[in-house]
PDB file of N, CA and C in Angstrom:
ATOM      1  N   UNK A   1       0.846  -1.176   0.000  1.00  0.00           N
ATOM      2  CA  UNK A   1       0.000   0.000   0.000  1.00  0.00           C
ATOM      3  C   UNK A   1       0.889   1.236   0.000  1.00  0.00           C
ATOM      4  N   UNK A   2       0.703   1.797  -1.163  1.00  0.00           N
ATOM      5  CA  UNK A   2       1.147   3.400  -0.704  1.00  0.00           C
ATOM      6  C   UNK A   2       0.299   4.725  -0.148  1.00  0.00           C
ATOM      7  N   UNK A   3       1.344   5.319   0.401  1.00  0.00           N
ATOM      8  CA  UNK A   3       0.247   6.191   1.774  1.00  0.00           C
ATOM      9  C   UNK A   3       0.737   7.664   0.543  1.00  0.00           C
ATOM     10  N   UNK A   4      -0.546   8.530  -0.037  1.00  0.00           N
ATOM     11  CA  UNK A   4      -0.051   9.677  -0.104  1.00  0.00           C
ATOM     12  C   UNK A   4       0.383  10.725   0.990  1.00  0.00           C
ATOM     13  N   UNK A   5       1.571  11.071   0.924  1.00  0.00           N
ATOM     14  CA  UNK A   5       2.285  12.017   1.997  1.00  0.00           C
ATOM     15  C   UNK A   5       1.022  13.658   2.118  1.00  0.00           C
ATOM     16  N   UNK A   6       0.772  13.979   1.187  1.00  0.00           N
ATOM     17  CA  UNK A   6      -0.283  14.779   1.378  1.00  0.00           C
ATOM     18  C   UNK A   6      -1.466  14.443   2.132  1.00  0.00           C
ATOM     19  N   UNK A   7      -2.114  13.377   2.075  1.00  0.00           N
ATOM     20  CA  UNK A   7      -3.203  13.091   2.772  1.00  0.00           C
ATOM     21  C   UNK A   7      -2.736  13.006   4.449  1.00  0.00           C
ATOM     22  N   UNK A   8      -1.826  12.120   4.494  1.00  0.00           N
ATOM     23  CA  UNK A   8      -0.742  11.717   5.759  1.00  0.00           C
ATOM     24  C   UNK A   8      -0.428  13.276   6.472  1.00  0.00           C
ATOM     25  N   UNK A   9      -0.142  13.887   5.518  1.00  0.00           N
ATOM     26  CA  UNK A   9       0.212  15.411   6.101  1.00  0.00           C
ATOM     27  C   UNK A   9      -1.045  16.605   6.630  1.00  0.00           C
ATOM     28  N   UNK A  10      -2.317  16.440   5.664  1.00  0.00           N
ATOM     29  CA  UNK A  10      -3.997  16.909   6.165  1.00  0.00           C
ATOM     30  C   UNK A  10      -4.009  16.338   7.516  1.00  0.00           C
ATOM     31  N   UNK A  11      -3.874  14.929   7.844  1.00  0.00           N
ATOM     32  CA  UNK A  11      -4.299  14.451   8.704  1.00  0.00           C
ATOM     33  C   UNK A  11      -3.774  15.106  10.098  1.00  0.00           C
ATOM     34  N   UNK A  12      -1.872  14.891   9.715  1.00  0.00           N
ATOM     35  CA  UNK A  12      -1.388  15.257  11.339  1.00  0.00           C
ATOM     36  C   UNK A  12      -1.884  17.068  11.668  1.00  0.00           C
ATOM     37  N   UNK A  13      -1.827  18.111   9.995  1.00  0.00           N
ATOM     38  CA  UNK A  13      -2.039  19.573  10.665  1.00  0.00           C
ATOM     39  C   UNK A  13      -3.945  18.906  11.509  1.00  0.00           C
ATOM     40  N   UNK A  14      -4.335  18.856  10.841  1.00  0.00           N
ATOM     41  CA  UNK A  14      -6.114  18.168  11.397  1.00  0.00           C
ATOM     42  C   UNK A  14      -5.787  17.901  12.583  1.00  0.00           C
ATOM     43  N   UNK A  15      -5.152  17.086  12.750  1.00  0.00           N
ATOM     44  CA  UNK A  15      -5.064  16.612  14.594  1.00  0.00           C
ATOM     45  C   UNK A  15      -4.250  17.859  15.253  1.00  0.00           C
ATOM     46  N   UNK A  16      -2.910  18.059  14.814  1.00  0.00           N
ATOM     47  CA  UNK A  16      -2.386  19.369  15.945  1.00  0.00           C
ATOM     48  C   UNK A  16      -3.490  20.461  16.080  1.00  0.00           C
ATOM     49  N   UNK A  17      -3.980  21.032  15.476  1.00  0.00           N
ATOM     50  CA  UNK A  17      -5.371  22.069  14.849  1.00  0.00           C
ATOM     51  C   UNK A  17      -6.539  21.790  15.534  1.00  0.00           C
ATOM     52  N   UNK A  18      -6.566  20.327  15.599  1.00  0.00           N
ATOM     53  CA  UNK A  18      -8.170  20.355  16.097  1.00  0.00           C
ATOM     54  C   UNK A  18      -8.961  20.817  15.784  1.00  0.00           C
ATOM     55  N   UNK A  19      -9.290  20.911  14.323  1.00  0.00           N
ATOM     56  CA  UNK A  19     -10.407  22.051  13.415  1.00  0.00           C
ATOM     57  C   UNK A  19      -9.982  21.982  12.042  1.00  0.00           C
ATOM     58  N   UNK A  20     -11.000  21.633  11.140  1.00  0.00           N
ATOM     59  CA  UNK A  20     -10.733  21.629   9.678  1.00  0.00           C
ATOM     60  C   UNK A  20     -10.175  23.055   9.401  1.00  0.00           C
ATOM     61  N   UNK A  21     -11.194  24.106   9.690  1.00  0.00           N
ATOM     62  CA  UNK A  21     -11.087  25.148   8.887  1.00  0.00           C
ATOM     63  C   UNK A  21      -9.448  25.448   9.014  1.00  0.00           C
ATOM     64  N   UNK A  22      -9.021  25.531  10.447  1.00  0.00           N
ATOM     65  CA  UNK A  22      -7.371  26.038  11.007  1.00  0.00           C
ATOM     66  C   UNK A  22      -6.224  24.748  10.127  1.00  0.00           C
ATOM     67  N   UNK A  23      -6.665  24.029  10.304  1.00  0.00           N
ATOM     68  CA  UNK A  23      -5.941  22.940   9.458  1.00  0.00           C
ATOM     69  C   UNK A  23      -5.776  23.652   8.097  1.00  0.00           C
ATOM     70  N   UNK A  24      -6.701  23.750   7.370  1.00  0.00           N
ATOM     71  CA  UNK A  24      -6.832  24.515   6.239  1.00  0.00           C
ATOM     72  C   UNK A  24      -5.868  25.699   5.685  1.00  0.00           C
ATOM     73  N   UNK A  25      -6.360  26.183   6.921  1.00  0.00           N
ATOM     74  CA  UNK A  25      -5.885  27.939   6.492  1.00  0.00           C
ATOM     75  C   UNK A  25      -4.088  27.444   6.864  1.00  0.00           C
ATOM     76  N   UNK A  26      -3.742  26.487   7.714  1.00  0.00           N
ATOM     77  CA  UNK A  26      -2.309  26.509   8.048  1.00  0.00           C
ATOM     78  C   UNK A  26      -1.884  25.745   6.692  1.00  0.00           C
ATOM     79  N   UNK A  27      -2.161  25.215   6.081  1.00  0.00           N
ATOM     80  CA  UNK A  27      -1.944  23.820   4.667  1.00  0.00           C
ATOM     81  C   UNK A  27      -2.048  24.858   3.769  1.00  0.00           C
ATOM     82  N   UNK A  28      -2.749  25.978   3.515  1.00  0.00           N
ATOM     83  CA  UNK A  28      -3.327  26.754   2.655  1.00  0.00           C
ATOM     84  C   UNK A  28      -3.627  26.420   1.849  1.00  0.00           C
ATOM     85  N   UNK A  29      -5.245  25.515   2.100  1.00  0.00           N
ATOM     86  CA  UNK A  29      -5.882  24.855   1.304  1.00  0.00           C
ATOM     87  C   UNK A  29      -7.477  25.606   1.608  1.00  0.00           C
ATOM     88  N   UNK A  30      -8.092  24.796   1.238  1.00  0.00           N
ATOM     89  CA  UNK A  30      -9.477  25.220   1.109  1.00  0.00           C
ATOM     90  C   UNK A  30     -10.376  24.225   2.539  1.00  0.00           C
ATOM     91  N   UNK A  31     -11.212  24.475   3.468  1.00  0.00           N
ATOM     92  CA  UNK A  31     -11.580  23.411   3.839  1.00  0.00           C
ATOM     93  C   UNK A  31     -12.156  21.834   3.588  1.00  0.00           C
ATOM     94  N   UNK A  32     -13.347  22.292   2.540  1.00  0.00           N
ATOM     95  CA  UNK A  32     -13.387  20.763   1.365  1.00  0.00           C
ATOM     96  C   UNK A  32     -11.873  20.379   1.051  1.00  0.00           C
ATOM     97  N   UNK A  33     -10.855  20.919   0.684  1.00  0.00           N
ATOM     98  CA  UNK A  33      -9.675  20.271   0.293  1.00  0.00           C
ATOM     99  C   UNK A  33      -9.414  19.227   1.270  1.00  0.00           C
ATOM    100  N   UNK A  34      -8.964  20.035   2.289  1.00  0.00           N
ATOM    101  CA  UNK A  34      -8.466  18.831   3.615  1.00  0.00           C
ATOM    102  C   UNK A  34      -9.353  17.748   3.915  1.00  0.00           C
ATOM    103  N   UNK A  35     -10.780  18.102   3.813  1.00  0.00           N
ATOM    104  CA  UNK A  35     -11.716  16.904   4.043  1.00  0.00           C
ATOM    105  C   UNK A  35     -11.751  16.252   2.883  1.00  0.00           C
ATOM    106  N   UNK A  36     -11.888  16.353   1.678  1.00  0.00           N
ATOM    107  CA  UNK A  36     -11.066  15.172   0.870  1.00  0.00           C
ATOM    108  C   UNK A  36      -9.706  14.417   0.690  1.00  0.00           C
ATOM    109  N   UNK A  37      -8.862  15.107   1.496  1.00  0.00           N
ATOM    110  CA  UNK A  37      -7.630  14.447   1.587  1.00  0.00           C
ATOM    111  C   UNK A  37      -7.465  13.160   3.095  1.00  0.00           C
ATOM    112  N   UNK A  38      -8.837  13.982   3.666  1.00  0.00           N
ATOM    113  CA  UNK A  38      -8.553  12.952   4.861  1.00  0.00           C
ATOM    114  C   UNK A  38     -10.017  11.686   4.844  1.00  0.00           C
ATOM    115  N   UNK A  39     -10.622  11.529   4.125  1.00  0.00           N
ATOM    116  CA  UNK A  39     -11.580  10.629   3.449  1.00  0.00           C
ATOM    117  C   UNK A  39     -10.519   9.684   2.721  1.00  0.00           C
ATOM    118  N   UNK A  40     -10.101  10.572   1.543  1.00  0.00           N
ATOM    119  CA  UNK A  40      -8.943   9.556   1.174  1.00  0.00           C
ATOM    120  C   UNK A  40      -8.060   8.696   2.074  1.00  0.00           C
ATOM    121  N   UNK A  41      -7.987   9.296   2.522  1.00  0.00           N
ATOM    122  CA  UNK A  41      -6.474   8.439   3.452  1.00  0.00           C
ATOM    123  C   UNK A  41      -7.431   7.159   4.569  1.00  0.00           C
ATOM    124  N   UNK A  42      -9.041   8.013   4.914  1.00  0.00           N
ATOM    125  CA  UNK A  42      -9.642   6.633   5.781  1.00  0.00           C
ATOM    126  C   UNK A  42     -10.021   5.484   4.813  1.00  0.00           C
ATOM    127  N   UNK A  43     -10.403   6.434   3.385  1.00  0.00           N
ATOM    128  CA  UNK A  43     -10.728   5.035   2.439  1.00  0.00           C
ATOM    129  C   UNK A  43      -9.135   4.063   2.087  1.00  0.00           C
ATOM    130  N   UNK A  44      -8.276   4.826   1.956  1.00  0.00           N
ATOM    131  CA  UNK A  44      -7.115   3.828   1.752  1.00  0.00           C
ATOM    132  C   UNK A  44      -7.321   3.106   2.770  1.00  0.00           C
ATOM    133  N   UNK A  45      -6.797   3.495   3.785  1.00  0.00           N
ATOM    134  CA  UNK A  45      -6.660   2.738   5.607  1.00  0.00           C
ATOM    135  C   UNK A  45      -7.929   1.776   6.024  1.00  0.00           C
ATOM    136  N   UNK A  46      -9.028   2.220   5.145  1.00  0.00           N
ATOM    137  CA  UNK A  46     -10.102   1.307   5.508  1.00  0.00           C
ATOM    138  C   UNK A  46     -10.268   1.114   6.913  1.00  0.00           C
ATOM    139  N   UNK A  47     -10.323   2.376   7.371  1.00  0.00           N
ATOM    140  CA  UNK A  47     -10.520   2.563   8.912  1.00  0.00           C
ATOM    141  C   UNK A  47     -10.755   4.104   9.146  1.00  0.00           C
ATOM    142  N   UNK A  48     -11.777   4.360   9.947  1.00  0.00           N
ATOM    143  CA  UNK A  48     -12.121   5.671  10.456  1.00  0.00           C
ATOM    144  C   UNK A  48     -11.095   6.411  11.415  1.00  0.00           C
ATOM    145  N   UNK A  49     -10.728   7.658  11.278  1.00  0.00           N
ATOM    146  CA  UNK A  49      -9.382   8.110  12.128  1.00  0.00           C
ATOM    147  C   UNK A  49      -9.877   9.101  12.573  1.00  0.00           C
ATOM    148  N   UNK A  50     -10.770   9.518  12.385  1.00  0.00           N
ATOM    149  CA  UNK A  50     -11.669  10.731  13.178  1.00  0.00           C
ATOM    150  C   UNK A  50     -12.964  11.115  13.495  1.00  0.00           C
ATOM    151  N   UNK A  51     -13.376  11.175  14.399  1.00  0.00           N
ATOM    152  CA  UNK A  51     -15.075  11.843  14.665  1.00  0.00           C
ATOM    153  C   UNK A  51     -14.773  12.932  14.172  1.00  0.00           C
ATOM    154  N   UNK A  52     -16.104  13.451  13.837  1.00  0.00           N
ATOM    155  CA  UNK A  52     -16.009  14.912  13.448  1.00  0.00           C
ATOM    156  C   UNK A  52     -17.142  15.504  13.970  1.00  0.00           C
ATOM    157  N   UNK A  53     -16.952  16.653  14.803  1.00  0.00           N
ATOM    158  CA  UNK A  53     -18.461  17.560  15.127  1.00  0.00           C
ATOM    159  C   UNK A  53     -18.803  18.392  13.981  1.00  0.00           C
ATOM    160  N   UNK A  54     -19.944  18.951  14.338  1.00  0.00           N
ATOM    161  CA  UNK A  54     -20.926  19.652  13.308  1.00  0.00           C
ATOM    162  C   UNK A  54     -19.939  21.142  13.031  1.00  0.00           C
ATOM    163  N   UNK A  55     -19.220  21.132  14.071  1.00  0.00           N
ATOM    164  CA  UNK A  55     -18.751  23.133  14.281  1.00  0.00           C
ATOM    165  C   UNK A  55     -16.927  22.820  13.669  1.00  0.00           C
ATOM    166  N   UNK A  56     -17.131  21.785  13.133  1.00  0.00           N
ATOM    167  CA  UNK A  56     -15.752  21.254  12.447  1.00  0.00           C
ATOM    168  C   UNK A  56     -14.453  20.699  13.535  1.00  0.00           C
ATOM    169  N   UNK A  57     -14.922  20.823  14.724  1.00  0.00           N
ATOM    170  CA  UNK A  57     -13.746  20.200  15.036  1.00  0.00           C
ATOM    171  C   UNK A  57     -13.160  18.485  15.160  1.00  0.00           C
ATOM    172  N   UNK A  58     -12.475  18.165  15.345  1.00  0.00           N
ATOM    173  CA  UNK A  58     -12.487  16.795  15.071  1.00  0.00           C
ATOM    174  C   UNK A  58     -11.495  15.873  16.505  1.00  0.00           C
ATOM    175  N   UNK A  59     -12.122  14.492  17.124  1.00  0.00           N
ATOM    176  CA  UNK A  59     -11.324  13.910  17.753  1.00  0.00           C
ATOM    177  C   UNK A  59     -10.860  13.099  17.272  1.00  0.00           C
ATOM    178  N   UNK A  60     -10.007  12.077  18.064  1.00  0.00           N
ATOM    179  CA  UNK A  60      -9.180  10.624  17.046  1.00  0.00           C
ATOM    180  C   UNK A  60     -10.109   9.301  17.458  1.00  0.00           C
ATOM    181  N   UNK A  61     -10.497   8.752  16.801  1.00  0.00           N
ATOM    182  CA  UNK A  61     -11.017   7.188  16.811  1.00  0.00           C
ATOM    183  C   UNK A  61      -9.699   6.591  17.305  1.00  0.00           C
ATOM    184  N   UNK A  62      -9.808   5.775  18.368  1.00  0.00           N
ATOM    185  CA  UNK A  62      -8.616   4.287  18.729  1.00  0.00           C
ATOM    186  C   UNK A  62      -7.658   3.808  17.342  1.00  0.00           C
ATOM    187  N   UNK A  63      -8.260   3.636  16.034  1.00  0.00           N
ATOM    188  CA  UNK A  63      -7.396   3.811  15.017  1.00  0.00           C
ATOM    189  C   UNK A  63      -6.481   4.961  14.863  1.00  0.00           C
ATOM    190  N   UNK A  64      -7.314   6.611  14.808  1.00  0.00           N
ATOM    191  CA  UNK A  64      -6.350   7.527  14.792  1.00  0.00           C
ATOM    192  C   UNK A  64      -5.518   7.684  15.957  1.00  0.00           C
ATOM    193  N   UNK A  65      -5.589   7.433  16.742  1.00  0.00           N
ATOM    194  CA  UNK A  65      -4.790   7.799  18.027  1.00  0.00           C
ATOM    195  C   UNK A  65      -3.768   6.333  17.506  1.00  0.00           C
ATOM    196  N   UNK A  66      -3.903   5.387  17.138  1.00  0.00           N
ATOM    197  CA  UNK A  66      -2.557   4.716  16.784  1.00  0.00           C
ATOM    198  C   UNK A  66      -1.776   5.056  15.385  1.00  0.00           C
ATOM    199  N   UNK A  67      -2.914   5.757  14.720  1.00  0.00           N
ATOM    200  CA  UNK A  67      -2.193   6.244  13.557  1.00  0.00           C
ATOM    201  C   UNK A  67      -1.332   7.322  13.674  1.00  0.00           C
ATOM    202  N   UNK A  68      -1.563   8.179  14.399  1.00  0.00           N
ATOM    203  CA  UNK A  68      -0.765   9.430  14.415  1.00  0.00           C
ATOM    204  C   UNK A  68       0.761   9.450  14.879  1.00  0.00           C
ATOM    205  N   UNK A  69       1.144   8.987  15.685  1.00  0.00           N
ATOM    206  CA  UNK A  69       2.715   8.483  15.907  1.00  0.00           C
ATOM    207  C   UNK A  69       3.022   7.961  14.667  1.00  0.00           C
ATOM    208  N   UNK A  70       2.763   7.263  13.846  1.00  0.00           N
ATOM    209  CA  UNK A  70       3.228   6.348  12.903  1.00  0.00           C
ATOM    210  C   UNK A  70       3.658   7.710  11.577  1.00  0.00           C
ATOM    211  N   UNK A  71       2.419   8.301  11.382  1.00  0.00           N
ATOM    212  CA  UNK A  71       2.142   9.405  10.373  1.00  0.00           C
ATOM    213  C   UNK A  71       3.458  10.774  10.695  1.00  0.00           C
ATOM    214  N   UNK A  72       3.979  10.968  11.801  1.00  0.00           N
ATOM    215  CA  UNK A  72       4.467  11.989  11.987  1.00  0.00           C
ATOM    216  C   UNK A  72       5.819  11.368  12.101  1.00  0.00           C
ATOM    217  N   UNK A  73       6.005  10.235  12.356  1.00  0.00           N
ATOM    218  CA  UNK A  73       7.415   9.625  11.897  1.00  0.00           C
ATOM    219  C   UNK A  73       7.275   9.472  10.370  1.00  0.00           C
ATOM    220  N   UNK A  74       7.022   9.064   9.963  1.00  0.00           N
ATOM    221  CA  UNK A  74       6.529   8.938   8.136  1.00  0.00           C
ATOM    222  C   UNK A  74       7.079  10.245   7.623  1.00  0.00           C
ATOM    223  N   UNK A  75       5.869  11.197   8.127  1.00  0.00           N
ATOM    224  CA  UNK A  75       6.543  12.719   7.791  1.00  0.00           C
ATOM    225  C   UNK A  75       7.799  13.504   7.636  1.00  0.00           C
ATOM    226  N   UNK A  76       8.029  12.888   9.240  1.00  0.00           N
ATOM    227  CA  UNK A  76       9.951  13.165   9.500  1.00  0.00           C
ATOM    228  C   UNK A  76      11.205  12.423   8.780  1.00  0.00           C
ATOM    229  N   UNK A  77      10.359  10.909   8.538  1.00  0.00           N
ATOM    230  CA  UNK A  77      11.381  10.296   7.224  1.00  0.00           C
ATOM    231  C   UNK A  77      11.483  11.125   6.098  1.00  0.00           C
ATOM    232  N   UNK A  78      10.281  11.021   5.639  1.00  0.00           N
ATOM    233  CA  UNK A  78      10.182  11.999   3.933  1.00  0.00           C
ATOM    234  C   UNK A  78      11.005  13.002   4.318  1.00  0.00           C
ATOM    235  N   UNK A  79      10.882  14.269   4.914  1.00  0.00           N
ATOM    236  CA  UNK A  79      11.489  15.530   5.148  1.00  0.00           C
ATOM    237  C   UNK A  79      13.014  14.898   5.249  1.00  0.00           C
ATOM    238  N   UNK A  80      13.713  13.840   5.753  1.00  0.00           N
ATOM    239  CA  UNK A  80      14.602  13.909   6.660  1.00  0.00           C
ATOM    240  C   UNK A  80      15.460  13.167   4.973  1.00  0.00           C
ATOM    241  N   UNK A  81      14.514  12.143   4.280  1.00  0.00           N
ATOM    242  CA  UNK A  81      15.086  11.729   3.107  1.00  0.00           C
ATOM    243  C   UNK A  81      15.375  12.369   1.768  1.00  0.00           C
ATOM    244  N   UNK A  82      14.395  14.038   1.875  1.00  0.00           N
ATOM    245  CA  UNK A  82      14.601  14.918   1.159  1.00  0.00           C
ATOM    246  C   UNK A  82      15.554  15.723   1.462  1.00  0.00           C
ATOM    247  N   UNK A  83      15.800  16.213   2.638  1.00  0.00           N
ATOM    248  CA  UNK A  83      17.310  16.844   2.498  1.00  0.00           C
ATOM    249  C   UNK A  83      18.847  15.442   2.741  1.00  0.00           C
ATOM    250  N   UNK A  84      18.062  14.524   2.382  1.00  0.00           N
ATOM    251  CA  UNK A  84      19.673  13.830   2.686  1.00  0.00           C
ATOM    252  C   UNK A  84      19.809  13.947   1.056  1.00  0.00           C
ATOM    253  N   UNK A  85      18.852  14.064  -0.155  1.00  0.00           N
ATOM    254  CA  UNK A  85      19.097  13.828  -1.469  1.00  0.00           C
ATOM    255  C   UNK A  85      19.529  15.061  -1.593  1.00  0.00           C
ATOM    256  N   UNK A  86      18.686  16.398  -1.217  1.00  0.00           N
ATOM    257  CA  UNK A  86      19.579  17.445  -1.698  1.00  0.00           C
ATOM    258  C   UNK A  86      20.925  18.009  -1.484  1.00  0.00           C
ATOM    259  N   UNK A  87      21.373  17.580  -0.290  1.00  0.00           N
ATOM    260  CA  UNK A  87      22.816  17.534  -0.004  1.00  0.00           C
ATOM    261  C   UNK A  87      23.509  17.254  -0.621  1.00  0.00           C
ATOM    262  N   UNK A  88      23.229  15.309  -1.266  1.00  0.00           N
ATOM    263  CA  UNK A  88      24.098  14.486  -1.998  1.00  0.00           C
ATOM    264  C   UNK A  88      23.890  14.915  -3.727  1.00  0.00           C
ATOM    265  N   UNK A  89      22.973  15.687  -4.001  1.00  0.00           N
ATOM    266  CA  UNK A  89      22.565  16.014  -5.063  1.00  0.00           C
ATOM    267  C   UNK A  89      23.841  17.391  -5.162  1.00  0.00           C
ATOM    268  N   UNK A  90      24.074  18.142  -4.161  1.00  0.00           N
ATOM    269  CA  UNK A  90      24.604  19.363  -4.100  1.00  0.00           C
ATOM    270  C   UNK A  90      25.831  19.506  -4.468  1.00  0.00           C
ATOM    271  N   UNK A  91      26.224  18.348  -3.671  1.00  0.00           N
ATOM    272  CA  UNK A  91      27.885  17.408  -3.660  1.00  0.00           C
ATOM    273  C   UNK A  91      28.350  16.941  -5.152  1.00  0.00           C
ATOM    274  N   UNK A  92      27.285  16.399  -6.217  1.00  0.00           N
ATOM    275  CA  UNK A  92      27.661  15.842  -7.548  1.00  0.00           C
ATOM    276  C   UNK A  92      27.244  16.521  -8.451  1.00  0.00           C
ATOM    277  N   UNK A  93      27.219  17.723  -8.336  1.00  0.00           N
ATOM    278  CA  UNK A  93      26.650  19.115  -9.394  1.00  0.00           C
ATOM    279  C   UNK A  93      28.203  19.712  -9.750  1.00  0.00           C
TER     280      UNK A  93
END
């Protein structure tokens, strides 16, 4: 299974945020944006990762609360594997 890093990334601003709209405005996306990116990622996962109230804010389902450690290491790989390429990229220019 591949995880899009964008959806993976809606999800963790969504949880630090606690609120679509703030999620949003920090991603500088649209609110529908983020809530399709994080549908996506429960339909990949085939598991629910968030309640959501009516006034947009959102808690973690027992799935999301195990997902989120996993997602923010994920994150810190990607970031951490993108500057190890641009370094080595920097080095053979």
């Amino acid at each position: 299974m591949e995880l899009n890093l964008s959806q993976v990334s809606a999800f963790v601003a969504l949880v630090e945020e606690g609120h679509f709209g703030r999620a949003a405005q920090r991603l500088y996306l649209t609110t529908p944006a983020v809530s399709k990116r994080i549908q996506g990622l429960e339909r990949q996962l085939r598991v629910q990762l968030l309640i959501r109230d009516p006034a947009g804010g959102v808690a973690l389902t027992s799935a999301g609360e195990q997902f989120v450690g996993a997602a923010g290491l994920l994150l810190q790989q990607a970031t951490d594997a993108r500057a190890l390429l641009a370094r080595t990229t920097a080095h053979s220019m």
